[in-house]
Protein backbone atom coordinates (compact mmCIF):
# COMPACT_ATOMS: atom_id res chain seq x y z
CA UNK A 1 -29.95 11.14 194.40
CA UNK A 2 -31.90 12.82 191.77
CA UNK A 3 -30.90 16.30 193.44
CA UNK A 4 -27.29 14.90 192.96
CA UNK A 5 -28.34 14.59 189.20
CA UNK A 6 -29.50 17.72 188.72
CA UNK A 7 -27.13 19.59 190.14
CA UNK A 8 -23.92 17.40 187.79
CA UNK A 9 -26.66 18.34 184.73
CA UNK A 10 -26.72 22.14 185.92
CA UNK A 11 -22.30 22.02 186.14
CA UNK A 12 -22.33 20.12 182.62
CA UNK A 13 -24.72 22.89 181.22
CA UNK A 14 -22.88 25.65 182.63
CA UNK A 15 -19.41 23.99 181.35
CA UNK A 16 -20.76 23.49 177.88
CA UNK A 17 -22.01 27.22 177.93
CA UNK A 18 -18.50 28.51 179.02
CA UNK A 19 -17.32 26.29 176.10
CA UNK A 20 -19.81 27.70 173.86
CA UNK A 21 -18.40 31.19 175.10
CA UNK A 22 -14.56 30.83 174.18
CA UNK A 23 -15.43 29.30 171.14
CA UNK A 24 -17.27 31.93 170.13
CA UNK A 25 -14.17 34.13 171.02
CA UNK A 26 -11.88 32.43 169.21
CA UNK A 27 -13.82 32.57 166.28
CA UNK A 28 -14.11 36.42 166.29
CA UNK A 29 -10.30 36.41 167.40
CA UNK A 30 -9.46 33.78 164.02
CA UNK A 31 -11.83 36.20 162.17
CA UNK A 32 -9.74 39.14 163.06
CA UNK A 33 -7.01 37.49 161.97
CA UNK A 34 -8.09 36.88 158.69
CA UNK A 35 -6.18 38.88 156.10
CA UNK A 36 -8.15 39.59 152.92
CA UNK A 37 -7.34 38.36 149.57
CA UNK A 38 -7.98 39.17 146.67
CA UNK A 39 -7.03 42.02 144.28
CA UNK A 40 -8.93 45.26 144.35
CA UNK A 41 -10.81 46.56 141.99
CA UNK A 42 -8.81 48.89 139.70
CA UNK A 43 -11.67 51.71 140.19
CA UNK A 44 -10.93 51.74 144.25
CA UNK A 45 -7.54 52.07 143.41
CA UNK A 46 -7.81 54.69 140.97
CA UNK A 47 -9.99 56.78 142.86
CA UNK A 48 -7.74 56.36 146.52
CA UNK A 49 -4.42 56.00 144.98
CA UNK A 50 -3.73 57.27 141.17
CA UNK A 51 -6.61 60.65 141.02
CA UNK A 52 -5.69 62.29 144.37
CA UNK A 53 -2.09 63.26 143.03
CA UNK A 54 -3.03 63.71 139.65
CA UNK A 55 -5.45 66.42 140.96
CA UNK A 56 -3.06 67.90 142.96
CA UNK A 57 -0.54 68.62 139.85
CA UNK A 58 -3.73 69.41 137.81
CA UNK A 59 -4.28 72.41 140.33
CA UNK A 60 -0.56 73.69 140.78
CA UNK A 61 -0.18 73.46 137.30
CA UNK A 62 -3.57 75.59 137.12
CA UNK A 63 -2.85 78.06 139.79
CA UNK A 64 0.72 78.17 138.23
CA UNK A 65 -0.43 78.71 135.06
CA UNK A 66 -2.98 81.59 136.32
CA UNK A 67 0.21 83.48 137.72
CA UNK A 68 1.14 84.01 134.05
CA UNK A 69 -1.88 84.63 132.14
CA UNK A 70 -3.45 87.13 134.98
CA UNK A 71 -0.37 89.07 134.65
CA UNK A 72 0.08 88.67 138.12
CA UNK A 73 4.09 87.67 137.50
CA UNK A 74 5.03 89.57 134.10
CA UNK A 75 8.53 88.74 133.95
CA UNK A 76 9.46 84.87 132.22
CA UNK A 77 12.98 85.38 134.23
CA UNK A 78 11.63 85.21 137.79
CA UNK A 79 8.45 82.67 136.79
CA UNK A 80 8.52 81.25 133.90
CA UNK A 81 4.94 79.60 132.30
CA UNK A 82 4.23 75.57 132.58
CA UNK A 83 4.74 75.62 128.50
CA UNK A 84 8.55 76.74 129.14
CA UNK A 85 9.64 74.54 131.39
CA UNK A 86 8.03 71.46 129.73
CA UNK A 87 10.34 72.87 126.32
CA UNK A 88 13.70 72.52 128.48
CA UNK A 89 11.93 68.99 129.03
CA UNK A 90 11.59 68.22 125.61
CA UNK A 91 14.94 69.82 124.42
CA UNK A 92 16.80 67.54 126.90
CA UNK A 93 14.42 64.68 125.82
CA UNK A 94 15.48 65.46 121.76
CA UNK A 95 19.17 65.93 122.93
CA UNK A 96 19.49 62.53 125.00
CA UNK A 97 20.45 64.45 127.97
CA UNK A 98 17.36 63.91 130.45
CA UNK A 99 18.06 60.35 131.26
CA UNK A 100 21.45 61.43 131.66
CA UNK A 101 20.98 63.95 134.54
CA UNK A 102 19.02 61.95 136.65
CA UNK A 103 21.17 58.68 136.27
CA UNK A 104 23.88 60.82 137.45
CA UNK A 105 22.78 62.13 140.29
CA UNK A 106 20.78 58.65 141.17
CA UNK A 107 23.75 56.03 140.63
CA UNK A 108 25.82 58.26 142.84
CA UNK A 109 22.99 58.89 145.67
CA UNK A 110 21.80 54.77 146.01
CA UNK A 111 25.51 54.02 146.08
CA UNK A 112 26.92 56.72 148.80
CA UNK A 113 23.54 55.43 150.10
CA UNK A 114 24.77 51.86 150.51
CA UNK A 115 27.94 52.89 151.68
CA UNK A 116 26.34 54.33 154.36
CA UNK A 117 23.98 51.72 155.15
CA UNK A 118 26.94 49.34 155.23
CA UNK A 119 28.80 51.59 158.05
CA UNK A 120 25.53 52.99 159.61
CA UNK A 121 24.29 49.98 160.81
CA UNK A 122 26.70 48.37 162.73
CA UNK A 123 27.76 51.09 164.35
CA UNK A 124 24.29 51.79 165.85
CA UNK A 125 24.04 48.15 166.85
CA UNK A 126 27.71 48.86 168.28
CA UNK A 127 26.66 52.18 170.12
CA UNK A 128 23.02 50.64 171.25
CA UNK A 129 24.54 47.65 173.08
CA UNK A 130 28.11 49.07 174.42
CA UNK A 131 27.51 51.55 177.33
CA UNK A 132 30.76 52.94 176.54
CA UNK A 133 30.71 53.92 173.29
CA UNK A 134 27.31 55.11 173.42
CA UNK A 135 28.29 57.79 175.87
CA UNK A 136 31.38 58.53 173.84
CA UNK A 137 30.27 58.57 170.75
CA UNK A 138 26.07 59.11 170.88
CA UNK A 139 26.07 62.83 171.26
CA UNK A 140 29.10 63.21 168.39
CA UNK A 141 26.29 61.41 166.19
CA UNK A 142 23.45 63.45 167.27
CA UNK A 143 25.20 66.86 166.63
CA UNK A 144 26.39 65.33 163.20
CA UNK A 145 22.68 64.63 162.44
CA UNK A 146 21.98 68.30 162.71
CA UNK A 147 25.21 69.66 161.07
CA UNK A 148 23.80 70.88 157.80
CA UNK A 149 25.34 68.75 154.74
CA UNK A 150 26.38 71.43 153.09
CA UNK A 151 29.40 72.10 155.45
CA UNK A 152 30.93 69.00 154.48
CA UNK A 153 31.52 70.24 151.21
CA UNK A 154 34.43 72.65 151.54
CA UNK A 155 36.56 70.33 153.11
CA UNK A 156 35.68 67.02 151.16
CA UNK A 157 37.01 69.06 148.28
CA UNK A 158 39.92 69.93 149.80
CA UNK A 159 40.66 66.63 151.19
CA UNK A 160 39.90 64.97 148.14
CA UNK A 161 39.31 66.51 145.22
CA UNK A 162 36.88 67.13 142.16
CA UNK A 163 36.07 63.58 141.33
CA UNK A 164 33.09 61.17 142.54
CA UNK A 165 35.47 60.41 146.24
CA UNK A 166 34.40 63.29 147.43
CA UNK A 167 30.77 63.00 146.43
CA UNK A 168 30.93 59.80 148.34
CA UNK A 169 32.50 61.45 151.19
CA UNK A 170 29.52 64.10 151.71
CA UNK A 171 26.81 61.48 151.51
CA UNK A 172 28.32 59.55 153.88
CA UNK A 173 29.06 61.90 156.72
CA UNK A 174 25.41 63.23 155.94
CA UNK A 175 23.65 59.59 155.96
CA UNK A 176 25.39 57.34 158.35
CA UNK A 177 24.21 59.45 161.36
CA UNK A 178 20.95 59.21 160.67
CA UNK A 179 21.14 55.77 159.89
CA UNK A 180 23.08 55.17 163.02
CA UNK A 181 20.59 56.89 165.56
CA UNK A 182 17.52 55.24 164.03
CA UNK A 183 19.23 51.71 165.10
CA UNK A 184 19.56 52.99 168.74
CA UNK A 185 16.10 54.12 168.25
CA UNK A 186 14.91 51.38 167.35
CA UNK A 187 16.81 49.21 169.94
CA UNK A 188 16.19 51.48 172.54
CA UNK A 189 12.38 50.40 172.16
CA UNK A 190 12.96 46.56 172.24
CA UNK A 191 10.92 45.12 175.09
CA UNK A 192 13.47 43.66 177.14
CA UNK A 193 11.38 40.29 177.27
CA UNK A 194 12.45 39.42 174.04
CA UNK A 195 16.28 40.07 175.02
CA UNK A 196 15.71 37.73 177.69
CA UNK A 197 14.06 34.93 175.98
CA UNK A 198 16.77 35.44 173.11
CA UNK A 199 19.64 34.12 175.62
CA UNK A 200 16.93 31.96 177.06
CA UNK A 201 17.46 30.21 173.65
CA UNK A 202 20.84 30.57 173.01
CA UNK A 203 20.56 33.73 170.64
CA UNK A 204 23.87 35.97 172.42
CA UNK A 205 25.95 38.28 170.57
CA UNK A 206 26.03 38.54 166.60
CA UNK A 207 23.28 35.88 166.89
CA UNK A 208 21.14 37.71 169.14
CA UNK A 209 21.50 40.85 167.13
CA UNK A 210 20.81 39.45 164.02
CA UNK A 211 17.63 37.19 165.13
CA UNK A 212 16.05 39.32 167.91
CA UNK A 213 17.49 42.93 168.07
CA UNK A 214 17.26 43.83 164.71
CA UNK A 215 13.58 42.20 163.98
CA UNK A 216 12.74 44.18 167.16
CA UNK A 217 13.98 47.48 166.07
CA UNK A 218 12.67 47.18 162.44
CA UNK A 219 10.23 50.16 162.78
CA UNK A 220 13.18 52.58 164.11
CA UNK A 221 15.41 51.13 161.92
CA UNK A 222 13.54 51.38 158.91
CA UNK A 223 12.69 55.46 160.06
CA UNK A 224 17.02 55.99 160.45
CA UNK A 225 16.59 54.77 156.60
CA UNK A 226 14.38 57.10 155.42
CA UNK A 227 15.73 59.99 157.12
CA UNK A 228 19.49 58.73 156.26
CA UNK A 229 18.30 58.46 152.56
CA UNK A 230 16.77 61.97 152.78
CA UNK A 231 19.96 63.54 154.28
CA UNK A 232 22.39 61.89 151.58
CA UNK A 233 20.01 63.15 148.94
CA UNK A 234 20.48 66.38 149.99
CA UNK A 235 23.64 66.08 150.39
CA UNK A 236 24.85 65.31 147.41
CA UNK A 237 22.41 67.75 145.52
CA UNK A 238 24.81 70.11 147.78
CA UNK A 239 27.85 68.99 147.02
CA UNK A 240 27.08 68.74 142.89
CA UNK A 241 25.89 72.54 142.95
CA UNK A 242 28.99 73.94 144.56
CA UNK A 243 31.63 71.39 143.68
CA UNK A 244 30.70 71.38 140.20
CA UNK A 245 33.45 70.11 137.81
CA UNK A 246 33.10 68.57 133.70
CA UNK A 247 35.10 65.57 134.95
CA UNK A 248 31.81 64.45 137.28
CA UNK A 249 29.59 64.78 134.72
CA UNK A 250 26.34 66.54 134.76
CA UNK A 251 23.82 65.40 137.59
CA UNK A 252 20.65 67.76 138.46
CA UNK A 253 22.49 69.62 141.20
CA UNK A 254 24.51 70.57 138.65
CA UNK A 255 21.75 71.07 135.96
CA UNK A 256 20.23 73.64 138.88
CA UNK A 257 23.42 75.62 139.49
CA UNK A 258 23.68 75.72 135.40
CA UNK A 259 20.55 77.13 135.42
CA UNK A 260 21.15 79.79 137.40
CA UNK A 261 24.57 80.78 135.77
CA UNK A 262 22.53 80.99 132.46
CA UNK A 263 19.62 83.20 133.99
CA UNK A 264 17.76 80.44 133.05
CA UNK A 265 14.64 80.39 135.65
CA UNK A 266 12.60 77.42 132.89
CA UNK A 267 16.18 75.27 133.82
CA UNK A 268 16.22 76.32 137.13
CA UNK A 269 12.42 75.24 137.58
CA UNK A 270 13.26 71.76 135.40
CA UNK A 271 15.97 70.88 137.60
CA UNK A 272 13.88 71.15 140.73
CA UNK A 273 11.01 69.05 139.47
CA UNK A 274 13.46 66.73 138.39
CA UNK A 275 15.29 66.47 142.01
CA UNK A 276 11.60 66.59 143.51
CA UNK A 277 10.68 63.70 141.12
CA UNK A 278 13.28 61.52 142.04
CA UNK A 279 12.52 61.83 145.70
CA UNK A 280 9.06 60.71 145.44
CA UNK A 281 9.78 57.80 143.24
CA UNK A 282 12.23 56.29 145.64
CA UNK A 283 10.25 56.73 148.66
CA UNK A 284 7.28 55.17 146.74
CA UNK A 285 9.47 52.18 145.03
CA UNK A 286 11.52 51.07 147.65
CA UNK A 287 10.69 52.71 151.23
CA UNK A 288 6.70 52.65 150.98
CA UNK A 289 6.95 48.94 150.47
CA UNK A 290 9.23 48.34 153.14
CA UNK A 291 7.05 49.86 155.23
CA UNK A 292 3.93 48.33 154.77
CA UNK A 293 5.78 44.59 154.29
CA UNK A 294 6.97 45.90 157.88
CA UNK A 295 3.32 46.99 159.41
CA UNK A 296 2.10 44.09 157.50
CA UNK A 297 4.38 41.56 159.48
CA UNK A 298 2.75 42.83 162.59
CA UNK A 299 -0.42 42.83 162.25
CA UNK A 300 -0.63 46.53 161.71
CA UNK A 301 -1.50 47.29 158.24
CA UNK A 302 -4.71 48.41 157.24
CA UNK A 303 -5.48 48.35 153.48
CA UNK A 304 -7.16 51.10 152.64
């Protein structure tokens, strides 16, 4: 009997260890979990965010700079000094012109860009689920993913004209591609478990796409985006430089190919910065967020 006793107090020990155990592993696996709050200091975000790009124009601006005053480039019309190109900045400031350019060139680029997200996406979703027209169509969209923009231009002028049609024209056959291929990407990678337990629960066709395909694919489909965005930026810088025209206004690909029919290397060099500028404000504004709201939704962001 008091063997029987012992042994029942030796299982209820062991039990209660074991207990002990996975509480103590959901605890670190809660703790894990744990997202931290709280803002951060604006020092640490200073220091990793704002002074490692500020230090990087501080030293191209420095090594540019030392070009000219080291004699190293003498002549202003093939390199032109920091203090020239920020006077084209401030003449177009004076004039009213600067906000001008770049609204030109940006209305027209996040619109084409819409267009193309519009048509982009559900014909990946159409060529990523239909067997059929993914092997008639998917290699016509991966050779017009690497068919340089450019070509398009030519013949959207011809087919359409000098006006903002055929602007719209070249960022979409440069963008929806892209866009497309990133959806098959992206749905190409969706574990087929969550297919499965989709029509498990009812979620078939448009339903299922909307509710556990495209979730799934985020990460691929938010890549097409970026590299759709990039292409139609391009694009369209292409398509203002050689289809250039007073009734379309003046956007920087235009500003750039002015520069260069005026000799003018400090317009040249403003028009660059300018196109350079507004690429690195949109991928910081709109796709960096997405991104991390994306990694952030699984579990995969680390704030650093």
């Amino acid at each position: 009997m008091a063997g029987t006793e012992t042994t029942t107090a030796q299982g209820a020990g062991k039990t209660a260890a074991r207990g002990a155990d996975l509480d103590g592993v959901e605890a670190g696996l809660d703790a894990l979990e744990v997202t931290e709050k709280g803002r951060t200091p604006f020092r640490q975000t200073f220091v990793r965010k704002i002074l490692p790009p500020i230090t990087a124009v501080v030293v191209v601006l420095a090594l540019w700079q030392a070009l000219i005053t080291f004699h190293v480039v003498d002549d202003p019309t093939k390199l032109p000094s920091p203090a020239d190109v920020g006077g084209e900045f401030k003449d177009a400031w004076l004039q009213g012109t600067l906000l001008g350019f770049i609204w030109t060139s940006v209305s027209r680029g996040l619109l084409g860009f819409l267009f193309a997200l519009a048509i982009g996406t559900p014909l990946g979703l159409l060529v990523a689920r239909v067997k059929f027209v993914r092997a008639a169509i998917g290699p016509v969209l991966s050779g017009l993913q690497s068919l340089p923009s450019v070509a398009w231009v030519p013949p959207a002028v011809i087919w359409l004209g000098l006006d903002n049609s055929m602007m719209y024209a070249v960022i979409l056959l440069g963008a929806v591609p892209s866009i497309a291929n990133g959806l098959v990407s992206g749905v190409d990678q969706v574990p087929p478990l969550f297919l499965r337990a989709g029509r498990t629960m009812g979620a078939t066709g448009l339903r299922g796409a909307w509710h556990i395909v495209l979730p799934a694919a985020l990460p691929g489909y938010l890549a097409g985006l970026k590299q759709g965005w990039a292409f139609s930026w391009r694009s369209l810088m292409a398509a203002e430089i050689i289809a250039s025209s007073p009734d379309l206004g003046v956007g920087l690909g235009a500003l750039l190919e002015n520069g260069r029919n005026a000799s003018s290397m400090s317009m040249v060099f403003q028009a660059i910065i300018l196109i350079l500028f507004v690429g690195i404000a949109i991928d910081l504004l709109i796709f960096s967020p997405l991104e991390r709201w994306v990694l952030r939704s699984r579990g995969l962001y680390v704030k650093g």
